[in-house]
Protein backbone atom coordinates (compact mmCIF):
# COMPACT_ATOMS: atom_id res chain seq x y z
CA UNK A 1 -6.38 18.34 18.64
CA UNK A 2 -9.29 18.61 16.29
CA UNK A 3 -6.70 17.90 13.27
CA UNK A 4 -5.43 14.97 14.93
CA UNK A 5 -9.30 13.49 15.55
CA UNK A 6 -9.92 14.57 11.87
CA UNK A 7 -7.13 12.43 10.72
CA UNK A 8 -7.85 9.31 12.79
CA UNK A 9 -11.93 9.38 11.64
CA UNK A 10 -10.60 9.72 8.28
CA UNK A 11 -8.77 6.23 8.52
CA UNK A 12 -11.69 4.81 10.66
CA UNK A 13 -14.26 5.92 7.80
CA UNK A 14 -11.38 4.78 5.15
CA UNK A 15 -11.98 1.25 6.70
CA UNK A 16 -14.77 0.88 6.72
CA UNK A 17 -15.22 2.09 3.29
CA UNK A 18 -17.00 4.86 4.00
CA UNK A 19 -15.65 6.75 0.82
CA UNK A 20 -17.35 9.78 1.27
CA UNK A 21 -16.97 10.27 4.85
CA UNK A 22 -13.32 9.85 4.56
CA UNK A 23 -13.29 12.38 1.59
CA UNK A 24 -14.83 14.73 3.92
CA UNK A 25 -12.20 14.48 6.90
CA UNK A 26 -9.37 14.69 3.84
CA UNK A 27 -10.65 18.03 2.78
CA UNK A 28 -11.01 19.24 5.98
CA UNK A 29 -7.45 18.60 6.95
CA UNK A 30 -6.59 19.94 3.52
CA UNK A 31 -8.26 23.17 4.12
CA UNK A 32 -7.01 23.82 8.13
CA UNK A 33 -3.73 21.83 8.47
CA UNK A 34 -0.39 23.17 7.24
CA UNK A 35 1.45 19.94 7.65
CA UNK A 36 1.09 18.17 4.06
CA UNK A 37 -1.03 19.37 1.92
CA UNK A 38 0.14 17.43 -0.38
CA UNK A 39 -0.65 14.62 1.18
CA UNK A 40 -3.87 15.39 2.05
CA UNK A 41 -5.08 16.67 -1.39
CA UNK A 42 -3.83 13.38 -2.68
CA UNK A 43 -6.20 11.50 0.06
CA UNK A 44 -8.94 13.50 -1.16
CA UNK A 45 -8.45 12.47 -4.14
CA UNK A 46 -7.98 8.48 -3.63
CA UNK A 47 -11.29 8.64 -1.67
CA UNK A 48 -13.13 10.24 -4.79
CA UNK A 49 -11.80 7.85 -6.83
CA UNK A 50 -13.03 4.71 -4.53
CA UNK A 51 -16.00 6.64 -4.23
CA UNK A 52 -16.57 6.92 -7.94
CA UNK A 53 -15.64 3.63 -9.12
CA UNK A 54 -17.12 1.74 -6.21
CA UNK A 55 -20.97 2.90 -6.42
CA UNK A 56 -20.79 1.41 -10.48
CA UNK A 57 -18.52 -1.92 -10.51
CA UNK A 58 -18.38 -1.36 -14.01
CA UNK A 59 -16.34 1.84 -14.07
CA UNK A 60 -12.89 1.06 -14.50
CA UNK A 61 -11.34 4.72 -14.61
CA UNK A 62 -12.43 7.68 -12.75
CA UNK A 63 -13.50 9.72 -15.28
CA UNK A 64 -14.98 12.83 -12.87
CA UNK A 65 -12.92 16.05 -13.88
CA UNK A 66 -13.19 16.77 -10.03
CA UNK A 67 -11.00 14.06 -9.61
CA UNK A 68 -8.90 14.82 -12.18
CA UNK A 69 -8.85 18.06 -10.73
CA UNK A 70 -7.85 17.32 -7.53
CA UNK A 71 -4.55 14.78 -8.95
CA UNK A 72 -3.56 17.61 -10.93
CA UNK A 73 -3.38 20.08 -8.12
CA UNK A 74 -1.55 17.35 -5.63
CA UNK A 75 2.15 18.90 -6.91
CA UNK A 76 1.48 22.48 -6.17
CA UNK A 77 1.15 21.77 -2.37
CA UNK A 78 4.79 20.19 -2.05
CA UNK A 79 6.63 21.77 0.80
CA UNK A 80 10.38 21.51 1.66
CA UNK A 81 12.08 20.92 5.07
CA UNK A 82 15.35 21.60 5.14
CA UNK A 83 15.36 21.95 1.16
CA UNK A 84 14.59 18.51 0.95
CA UNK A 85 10.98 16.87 0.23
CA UNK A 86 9.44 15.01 2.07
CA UNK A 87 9.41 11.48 0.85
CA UNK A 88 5.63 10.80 1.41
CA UNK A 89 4.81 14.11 -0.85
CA UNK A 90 7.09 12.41 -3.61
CA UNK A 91 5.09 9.39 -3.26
CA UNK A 92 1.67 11.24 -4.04
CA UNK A 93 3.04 13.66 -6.52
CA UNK A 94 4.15 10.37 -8.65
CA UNK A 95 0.90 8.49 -7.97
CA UNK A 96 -0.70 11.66 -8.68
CA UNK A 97 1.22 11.61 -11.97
CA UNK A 98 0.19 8.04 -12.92
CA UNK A 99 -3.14 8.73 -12.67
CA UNK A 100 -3.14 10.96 -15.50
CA UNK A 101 -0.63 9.17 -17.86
CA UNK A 102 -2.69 6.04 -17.01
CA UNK A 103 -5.88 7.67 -18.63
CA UNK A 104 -7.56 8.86 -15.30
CA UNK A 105 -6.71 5.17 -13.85
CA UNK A 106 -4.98 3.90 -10.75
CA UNK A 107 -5.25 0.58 -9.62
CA UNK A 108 -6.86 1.03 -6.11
CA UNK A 109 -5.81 4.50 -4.89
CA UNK A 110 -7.84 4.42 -1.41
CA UNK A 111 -6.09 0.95 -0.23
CA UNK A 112 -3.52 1.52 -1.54
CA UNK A 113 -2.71 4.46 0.92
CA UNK A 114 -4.37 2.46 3.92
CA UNK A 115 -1.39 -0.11 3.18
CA UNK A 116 1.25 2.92 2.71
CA UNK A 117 0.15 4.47 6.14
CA UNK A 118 0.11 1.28 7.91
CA UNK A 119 -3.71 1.21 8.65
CA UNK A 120 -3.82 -2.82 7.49
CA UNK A 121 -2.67 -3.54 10.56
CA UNK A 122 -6.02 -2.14 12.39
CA UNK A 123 -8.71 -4.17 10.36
CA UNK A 124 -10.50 -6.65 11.30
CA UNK A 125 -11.04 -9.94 9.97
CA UNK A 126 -13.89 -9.23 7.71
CA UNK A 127 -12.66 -6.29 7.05
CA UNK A 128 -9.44 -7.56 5.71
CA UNK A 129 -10.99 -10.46 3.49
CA UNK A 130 -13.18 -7.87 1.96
CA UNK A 131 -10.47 -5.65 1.08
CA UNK A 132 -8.74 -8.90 -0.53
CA UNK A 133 -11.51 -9.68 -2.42
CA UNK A 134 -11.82 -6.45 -4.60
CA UNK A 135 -7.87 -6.25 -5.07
CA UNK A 136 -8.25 -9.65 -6.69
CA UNK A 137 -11.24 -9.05 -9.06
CA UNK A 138 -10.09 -5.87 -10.08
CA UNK A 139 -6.93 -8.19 -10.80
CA UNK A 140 -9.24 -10.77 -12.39
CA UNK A 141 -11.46 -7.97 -14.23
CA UNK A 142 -8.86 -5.85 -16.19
CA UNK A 143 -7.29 -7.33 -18.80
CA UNK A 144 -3.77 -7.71 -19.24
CA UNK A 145 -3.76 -5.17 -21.92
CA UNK A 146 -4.76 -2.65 -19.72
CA UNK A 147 -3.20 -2.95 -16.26
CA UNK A 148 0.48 -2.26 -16.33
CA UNK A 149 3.16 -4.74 -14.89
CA UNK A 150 3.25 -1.68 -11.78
CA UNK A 151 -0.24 -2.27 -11.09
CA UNK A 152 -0.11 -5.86 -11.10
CA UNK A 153 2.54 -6.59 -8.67
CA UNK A 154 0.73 -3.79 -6.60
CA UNK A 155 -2.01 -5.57 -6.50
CA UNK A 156 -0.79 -8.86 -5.18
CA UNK A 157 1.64 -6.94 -2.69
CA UNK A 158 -1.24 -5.80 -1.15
CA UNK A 159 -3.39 -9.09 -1.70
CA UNK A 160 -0.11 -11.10 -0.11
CA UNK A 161 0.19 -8.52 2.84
CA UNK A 162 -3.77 -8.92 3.26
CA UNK A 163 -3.40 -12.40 3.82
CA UNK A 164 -0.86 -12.29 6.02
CA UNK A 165 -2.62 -9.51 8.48
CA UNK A 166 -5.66 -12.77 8.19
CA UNK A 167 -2.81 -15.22 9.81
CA UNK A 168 -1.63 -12.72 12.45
CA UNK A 169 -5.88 -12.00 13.13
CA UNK A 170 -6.72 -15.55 13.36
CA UNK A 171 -6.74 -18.04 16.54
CA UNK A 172 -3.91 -20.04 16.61
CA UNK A 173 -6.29 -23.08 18.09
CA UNK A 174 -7.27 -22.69 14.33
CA UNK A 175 -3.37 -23.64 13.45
CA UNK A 176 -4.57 -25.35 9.80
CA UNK A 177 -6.49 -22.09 8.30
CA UNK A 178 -3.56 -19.63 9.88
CA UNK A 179 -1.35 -21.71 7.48
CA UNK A 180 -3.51 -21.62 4.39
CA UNK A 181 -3.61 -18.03 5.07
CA UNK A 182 0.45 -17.91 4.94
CA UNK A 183 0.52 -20.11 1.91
CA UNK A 184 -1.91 -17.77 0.24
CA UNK A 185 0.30 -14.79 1.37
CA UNK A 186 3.73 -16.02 0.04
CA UNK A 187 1.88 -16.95 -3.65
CA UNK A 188 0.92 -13.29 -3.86
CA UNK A 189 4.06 -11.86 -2.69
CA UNK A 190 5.51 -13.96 -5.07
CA UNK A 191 3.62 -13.55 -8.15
CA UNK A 192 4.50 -9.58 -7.29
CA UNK A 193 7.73 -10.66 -7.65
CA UNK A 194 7.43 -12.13 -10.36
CA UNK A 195 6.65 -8.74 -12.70
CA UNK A 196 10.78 -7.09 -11.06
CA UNK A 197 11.98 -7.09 -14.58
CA UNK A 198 8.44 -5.27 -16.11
CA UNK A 199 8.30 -2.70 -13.76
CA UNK A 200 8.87 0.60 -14.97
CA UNK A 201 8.33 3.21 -12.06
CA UNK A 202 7.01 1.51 -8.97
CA UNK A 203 10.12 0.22 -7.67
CA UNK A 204 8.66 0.51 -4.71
CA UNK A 205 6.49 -2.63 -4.96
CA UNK A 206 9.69 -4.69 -5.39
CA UNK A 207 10.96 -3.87 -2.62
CA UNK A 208 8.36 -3.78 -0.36
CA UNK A 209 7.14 -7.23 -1.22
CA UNK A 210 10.93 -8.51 -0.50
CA UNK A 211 10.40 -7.09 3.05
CA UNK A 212 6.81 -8.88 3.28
CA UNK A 213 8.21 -12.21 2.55
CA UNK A 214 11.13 -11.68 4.51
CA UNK A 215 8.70 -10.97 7.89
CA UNK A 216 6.61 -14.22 6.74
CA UNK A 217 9.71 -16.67 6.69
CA UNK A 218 10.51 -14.85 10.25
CA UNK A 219 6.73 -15.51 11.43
CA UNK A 220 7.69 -19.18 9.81
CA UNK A 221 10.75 -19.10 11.93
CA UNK A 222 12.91 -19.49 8.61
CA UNK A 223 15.94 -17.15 9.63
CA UNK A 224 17.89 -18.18 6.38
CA UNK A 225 15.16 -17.16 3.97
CA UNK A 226 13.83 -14.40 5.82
CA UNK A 227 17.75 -13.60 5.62
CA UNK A 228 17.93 -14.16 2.01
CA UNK A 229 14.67 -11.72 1.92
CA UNK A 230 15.95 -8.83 3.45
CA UNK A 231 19.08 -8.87 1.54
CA UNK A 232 16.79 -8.88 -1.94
CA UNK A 233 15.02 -5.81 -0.88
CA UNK A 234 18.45 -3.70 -0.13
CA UNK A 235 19.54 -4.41 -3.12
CA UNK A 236 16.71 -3.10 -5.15
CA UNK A 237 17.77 0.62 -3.22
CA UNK A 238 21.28 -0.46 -4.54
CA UNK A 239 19.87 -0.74 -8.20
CA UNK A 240 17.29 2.74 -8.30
CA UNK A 241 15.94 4.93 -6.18
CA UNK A 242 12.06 4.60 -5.50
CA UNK A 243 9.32 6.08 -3.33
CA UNK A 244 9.76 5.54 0.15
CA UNK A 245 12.70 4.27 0.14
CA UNK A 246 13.36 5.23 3.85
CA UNK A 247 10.53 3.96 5.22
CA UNK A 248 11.33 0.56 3.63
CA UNK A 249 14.22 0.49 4.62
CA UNK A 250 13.48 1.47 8.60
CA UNK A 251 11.18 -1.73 8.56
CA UNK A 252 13.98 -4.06 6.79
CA UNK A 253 16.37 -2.65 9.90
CA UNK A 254 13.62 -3.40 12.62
CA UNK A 255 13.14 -6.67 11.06
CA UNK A 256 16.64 -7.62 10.88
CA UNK A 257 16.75 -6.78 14.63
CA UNK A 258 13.74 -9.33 15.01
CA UNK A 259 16.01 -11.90 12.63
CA UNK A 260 19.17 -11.65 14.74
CA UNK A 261 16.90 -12.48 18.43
CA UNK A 262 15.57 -15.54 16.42
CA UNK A 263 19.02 -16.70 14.87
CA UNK A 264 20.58 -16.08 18.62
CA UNK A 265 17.80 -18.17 20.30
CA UNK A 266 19.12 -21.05 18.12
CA UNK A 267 22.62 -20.68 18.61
């Protein structure tokens, strides 16, 4: 019980970007829970990193050899169930990994996870437009030079699924803004698109972003694209392997569920 409160107060501090508070329910559940470790350590470390970066705008890597520290340690944790690993523990491991070949930089480790555990779904309006306005200056502030084609579609997959948590927040008396906020979603989901051929490891972000534009032509009502969508993303898993690959793929099959009621209610 007290893990499971530790891991919810972790996400609520997380949100409210309460850097070190969240740090400090990560290393708890490091240091008691068996489950993940991994996982956990990895958390820790994302939270530093927000922490680190955020209290000096001008930092652009986390340069703290605690941090580095903790990334370096994330692999050691792994566990196997089954003999397999789990999928999320792959995910850090190679984030982890980044970190250091990136020169002690990742793009925006702490939302970043909040997106990859589903916690955009709980924020709030202000909460949301805040989190899309540091994905896009750190977008705006790094040069090209220095943020990789991996981190840039990141970046406006998360900026594009921001903006369409805003429409799904928003009033629909206030029908006009709720489709600015769309329009503003599919431009960033599309401009992560946009980098498929530059990526080099994060197939992930390809993928995911299909899925993303897939829901918004379903929230649309657009069965063909969102179709069209959802057929782009399986094909990337037909291509390469990436990170979380079955967790995509369970929201592409839930979707396509949601796809058929709306293609039937035409028919």
């Amino acid at each position: 019980m007290h893990h499971t409160c530790w891991f919810e107060l972790m996400w609520i501090a997380a949100m409210q970007q309460k850097w070190a508070e969240a740090a400090d329910y990560a290393q708890r559940l490091f240091g008691a829970s068996n489950w993940s470790k991994t996982s956990y350590l990895y958390l820790l470390g994302s939270f530093r990193y927000a922490q680190y970066v955020d209290c000096d705008p001008s930092r652009k890597y986390a340069n703290d050899p605690n941090i580095t520290n903790l990334f370096r340690d994330v692999k050691e944790y792994q566990i196997r169930i089954a003999g397999k690993r789990l999928q999320v523990e792959k995910y850090c491991v190679r984030k982890a990994r980044s970190y250091h070949n990136q020169n002690n930089f990742l793009f925006y480790p702490a939302i970043e996870a909040m997106f990859v555990w589903g916690m955009f779904v709980l924020l709030d309006k202000q909460m949301t437009k805040t989190f899309i306005s540091q994905c896009q200056e750190r977008l705006e502030l790094i040069t090209d030079h220095q943020l990789s084609p991996d981190d840039k579609g990141l970046g406006h997959l998360m900026v594009g699924a921001l903006w369409k948590h805003c429409y799904l927040l928003e009033s629909t008396e206030v029908q006009e803004e709720r489709e600015m906020f769309l329009e503003k979603s599919e431009e960033s989901l599309k401009k992560s698109l946009s980098f498929e051929k530059q990526i080099k490891k994060d197939h992930f972000v390809i993928a995911w972003s299909n899925y993303e534009l897939a829901e918004l032509y379903w929230l649309k009502k657009d069965d063909k694209q969102a179709s069209e969508r959802l057929k782009a993303c399986k094909k990337v898993s037909s291509k390469v392997k990436y990170s979380l690959e079955s967790r995509i793929m369970f929201k592409v099959h839930n979707l396509q569920e949601r796809v058929k009621e709306l293609q039937n209610g035409r028919s």
